[in-house]
C-alpha atoms as a PDB file:
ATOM      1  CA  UNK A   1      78.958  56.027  68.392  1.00  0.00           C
ATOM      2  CA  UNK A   2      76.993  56.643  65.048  1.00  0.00           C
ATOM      3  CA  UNK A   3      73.927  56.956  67.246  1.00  0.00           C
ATOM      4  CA  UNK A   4      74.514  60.129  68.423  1.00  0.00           C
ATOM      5  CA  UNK A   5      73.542  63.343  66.735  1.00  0.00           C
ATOM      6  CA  UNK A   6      76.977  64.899  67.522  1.00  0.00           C
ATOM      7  CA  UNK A   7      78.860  62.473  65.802  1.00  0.00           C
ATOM      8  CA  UNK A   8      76.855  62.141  62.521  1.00  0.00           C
ATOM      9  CA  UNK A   9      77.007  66.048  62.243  1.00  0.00           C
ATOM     10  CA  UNK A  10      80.528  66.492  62.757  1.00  0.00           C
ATOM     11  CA  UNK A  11      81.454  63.865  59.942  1.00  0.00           C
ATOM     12  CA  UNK A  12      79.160  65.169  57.538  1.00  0.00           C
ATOM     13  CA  UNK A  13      81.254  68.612  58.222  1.00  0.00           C
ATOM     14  CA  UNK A  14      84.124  66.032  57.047  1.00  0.00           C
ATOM     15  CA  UNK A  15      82.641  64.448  54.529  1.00  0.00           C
ATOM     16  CA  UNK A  16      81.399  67.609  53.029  1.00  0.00           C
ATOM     17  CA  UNK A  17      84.462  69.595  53.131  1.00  0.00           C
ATOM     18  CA  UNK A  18      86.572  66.752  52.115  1.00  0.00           C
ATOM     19  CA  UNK A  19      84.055  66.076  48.924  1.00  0.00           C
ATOM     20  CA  UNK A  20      83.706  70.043  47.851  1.00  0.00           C
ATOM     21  CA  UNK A  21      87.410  70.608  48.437  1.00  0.00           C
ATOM     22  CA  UNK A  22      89.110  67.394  47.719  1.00  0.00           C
ATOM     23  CA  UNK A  23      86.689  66.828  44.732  1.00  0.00           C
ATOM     24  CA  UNK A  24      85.179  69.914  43.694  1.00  0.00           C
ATOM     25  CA  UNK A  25      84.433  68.736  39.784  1.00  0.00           C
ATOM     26  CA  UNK A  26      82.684  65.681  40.374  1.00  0.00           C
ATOM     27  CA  UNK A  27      79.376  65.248  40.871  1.00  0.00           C
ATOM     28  CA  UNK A  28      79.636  64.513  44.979  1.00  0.00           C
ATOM     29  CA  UNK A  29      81.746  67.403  45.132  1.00  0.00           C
ATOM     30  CA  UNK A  30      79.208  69.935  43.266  1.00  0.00           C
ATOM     31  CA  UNK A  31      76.606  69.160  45.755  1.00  0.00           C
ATOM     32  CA  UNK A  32      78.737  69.036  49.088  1.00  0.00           C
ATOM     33  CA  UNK A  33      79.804  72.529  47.588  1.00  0.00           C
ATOM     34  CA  UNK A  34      76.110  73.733  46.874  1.00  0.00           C
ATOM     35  CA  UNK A  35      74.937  76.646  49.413  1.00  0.00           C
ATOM     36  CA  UNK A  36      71.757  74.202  50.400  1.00  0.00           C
ATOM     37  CA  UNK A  37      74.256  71.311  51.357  1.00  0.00           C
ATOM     38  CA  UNK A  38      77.011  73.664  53.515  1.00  0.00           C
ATOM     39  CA  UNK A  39      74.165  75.646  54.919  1.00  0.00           C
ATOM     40  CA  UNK A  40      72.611  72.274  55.863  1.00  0.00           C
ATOM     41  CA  UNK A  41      75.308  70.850  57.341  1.00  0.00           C
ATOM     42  CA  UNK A  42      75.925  74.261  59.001  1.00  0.00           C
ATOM     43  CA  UNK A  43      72.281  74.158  60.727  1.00  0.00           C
ATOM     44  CA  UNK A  44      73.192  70.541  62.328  1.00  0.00           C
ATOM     45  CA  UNK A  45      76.573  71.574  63.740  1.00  0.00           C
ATOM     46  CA  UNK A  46      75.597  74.349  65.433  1.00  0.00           C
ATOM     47  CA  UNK A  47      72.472  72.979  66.792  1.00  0.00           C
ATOM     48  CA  UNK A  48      74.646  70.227  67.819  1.00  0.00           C
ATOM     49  CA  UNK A  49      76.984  73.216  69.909  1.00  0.00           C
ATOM     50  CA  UNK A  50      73.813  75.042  71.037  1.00  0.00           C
ATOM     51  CA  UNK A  51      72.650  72.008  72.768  1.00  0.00           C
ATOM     52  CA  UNK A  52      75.303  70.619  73.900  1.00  0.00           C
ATOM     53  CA  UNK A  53      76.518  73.939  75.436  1.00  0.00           C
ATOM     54  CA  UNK A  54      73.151  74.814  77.143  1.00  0.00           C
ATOM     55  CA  UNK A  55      71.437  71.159  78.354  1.00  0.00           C
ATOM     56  CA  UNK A  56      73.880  68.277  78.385  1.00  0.00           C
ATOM     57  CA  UNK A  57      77.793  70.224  78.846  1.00  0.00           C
ATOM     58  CA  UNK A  58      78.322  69.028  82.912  1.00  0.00           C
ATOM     59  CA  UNK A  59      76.482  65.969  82.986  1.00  0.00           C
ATOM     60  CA  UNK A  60      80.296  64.108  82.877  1.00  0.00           C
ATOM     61  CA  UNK A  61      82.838  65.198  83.994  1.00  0.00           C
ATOM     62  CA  UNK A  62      85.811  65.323  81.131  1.00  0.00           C
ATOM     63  CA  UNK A  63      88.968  65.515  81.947  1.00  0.00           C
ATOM     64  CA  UNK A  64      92.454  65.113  79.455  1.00  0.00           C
ATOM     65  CA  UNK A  65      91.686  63.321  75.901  1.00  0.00           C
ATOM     66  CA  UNK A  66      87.463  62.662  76.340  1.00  0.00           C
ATOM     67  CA  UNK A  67      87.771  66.581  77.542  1.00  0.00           C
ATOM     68  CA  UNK A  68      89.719  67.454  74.223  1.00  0.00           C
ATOM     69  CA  UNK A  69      87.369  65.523  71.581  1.00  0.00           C
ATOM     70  CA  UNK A  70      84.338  66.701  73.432  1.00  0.00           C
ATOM     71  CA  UNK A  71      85.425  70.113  73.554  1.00  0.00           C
ATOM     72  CA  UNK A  72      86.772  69.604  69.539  1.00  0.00           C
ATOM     73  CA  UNK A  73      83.145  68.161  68.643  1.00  0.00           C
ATOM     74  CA  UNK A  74      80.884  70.340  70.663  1.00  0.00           C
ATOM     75  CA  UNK A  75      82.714  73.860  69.960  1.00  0.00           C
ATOM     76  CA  UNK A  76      85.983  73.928  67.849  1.00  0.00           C
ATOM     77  CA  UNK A  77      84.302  72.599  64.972  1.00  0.00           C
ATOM     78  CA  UNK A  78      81.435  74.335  65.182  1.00  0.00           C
ATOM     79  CA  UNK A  79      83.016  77.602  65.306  1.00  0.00           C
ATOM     80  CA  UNK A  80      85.161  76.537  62.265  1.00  0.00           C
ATOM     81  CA  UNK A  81      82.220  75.568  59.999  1.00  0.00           C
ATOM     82  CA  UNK A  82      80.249  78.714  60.774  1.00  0.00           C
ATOM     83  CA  UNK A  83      83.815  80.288  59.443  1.00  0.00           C
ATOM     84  CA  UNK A  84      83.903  78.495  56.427  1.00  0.00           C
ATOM     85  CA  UNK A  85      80.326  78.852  55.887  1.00  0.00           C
ATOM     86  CA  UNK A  86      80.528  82.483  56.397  1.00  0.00           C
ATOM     87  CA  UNK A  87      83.651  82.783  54.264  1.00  0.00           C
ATOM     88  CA  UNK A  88      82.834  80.341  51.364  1.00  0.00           C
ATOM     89  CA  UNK A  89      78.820  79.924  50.681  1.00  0.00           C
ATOM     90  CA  UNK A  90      77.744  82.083  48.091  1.00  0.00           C
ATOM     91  CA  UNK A  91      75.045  85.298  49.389  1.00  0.00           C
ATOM     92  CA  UNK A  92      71.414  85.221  48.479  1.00  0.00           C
ATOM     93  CA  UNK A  93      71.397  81.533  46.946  1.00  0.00           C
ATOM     94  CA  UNK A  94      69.333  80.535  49.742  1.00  0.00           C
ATOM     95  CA  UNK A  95      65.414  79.792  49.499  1.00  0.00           C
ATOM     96  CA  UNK A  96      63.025  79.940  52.812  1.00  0.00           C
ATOM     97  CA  UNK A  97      61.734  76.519  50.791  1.00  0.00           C
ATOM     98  CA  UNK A  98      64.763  74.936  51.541  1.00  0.00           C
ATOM     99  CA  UNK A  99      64.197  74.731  55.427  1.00  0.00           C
ATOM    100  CA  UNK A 100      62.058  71.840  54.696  1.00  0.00           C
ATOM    101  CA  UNK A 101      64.529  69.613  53.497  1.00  0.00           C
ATOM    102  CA  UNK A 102      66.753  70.556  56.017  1.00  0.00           C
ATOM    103  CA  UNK A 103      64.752  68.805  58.692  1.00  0.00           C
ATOM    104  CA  UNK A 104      64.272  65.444  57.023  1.00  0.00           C
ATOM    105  CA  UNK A 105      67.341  64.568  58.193  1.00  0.00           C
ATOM    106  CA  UNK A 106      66.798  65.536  61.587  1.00  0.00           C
ATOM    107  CA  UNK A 107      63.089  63.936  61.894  1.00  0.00           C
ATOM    108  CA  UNK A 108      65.025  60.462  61.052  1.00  0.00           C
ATOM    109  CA  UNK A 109      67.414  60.781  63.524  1.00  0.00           C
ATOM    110  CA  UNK A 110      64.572  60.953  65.903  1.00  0.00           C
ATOM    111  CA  UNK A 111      62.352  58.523  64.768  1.00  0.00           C
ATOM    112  CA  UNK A 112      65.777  56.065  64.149  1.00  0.00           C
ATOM    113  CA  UNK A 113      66.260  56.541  67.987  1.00  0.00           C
ATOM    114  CA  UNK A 114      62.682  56.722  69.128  1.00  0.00           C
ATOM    115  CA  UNK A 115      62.425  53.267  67.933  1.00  0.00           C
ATOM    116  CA  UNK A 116      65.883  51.788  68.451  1.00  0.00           C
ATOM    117  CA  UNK A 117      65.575  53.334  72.444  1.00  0.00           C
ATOM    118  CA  UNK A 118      63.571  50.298  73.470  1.00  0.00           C
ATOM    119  CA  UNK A 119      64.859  47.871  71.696  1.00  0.00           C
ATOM    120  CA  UNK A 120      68.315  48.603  72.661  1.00  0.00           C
ATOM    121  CA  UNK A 121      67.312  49.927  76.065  1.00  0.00           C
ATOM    122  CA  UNK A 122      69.328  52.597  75.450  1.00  0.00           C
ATOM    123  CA  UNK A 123      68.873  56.275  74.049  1.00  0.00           C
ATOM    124  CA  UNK A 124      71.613  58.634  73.193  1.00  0.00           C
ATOM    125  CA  UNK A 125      70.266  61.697  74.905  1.00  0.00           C
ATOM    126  CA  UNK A 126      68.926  61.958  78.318  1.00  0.00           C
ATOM    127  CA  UNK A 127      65.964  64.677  76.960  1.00  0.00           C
ATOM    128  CA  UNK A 128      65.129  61.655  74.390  1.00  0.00           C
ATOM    129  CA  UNK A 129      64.902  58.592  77.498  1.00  0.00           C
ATOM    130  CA  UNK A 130      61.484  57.121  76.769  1.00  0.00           C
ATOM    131  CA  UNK A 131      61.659  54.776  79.551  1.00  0.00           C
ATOM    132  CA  UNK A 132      62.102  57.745  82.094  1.00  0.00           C
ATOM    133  CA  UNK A 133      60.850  60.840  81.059  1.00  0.00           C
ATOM    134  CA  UNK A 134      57.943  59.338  79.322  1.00  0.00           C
ATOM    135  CA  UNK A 135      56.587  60.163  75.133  1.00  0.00           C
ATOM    136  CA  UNK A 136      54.388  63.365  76.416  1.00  0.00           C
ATOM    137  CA  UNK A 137      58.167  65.001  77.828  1.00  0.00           C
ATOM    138  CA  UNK A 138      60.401  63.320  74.690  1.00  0.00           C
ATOM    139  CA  UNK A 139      57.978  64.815  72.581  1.00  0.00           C
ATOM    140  CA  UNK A 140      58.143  68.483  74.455  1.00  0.00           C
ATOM    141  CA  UNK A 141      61.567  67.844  74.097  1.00  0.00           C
ATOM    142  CA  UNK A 142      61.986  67.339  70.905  1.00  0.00           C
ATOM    143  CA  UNK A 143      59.843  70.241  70.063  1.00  0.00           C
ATOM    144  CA  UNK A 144      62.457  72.674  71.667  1.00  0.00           C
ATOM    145  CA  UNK A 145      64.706  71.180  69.454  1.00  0.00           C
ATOM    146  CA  UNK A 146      62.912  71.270  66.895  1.00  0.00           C
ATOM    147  CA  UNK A 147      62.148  75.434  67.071  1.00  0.00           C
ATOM    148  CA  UNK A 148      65.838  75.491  67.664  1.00  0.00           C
ATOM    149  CA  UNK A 149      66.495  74.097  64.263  1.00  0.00           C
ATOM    150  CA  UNK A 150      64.059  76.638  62.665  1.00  0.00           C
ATOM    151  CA  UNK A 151      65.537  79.271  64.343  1.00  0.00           C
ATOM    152  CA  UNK A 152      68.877  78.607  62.903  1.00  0.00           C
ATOM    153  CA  UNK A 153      68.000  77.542  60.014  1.00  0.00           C
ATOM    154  CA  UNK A 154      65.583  80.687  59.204  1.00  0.00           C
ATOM    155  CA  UNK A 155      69.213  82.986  60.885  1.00  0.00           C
ATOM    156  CA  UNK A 156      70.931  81.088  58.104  1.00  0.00           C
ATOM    157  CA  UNK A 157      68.884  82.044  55.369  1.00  0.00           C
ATOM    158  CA  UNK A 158      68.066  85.655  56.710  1.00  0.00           C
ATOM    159  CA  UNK A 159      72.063  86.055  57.336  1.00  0.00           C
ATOM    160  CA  UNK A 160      72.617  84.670  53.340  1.00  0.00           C
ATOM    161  CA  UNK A 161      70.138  86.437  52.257  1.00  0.00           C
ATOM    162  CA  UNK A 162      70.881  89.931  54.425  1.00  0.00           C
ATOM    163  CA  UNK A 163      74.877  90.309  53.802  1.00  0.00           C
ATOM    164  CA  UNK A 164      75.582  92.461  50.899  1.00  0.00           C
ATOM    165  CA  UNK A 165      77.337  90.004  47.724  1.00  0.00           C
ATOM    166  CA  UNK A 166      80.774  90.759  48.444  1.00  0.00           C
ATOM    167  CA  UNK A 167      80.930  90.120  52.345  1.00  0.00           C
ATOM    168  CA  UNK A 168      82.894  86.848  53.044  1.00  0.00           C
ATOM    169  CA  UNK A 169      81.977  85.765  49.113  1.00  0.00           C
ATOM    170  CA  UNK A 170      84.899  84.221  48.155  1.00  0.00           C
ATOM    171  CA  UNK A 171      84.597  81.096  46.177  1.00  0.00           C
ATOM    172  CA  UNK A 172      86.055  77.619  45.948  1.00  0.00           C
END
């Protein structure tokens, strides 16, 4: 399960809520609680939602409890940590310079299962399957996904730095 995207995004939305709000003095907490870490995590769930919701939502067919967590993971959550993000990250403490380091953790993921795809003969994501689309199409792919995390990760820093100080600014 840890090899999909989904999954690692939605517990570092639990891991970084439970750090900043469980444990908001330490160290850990301090940086799970720092604008660049919630507005990171932010950018991986909803790319996560985005696309889920527009290339793989259909490809099963869900019904009862795997309809529930999928629906949880893919949406509710989300939805949630835009909220909280909205609500709780401090306005204009974002840098465009950040962006950068947002993506390292996304250009692991892919190289992790770029080169764990043959070896396992298995890939978590049918827009990442080496073996059938081919490295030209995975590579396409992966550059839509790629501009997708730009775009929302430049929205998130336009939208921090737009709102005036007092919208949603409430602090932990």
């Amino acid at each position: 399960m840890l090899s999909y995207f989904t999954i690692i995004s939605n517990l570092a939305v639990a891991l970084s809520l439970t750090l900043a709000l469980g444990w908001p003095s330490t160290k850990l907490g301090r940086y799970a609680a720092s604008p660049a870490s919630q507005t990171a995590v932010a950018l991986y769930i909803v790319v996560v939602a985005l696309v889920y919701n527009t290339v793989l939502r259909g490809l099963l067919l869900l019904a009862g409890w795997s309809w529930l967590a999928d629906t949880l993971l893919h949406v509710v959550v989300p939805v949630l940590y835009v909220g909280y993000w909205l609500w709780f990250t401090p306005r204009r403490t974002l840098r465009w310079a950040q962006l950068g380091a947002w993506l390292v953790f996304p250009a692991a993921y892919l190289g992790y299962s770029l080169l764990r795809g043959p070896v396992a003969q298995w890939y978590p994501y049918p827009f990442l399957n080496v073996s059938t689309l081919g490295y030209a199409q995975v590579l396409r792919n992966s550059g839509v996904v790629l501009a997708c995390f730009l775009l929302v990760g430049s929205g998130l820093i336009a939208l921090n730095r737009a709102l005036p100080l007092r919208y949603f600014n409430k602090q932990l």
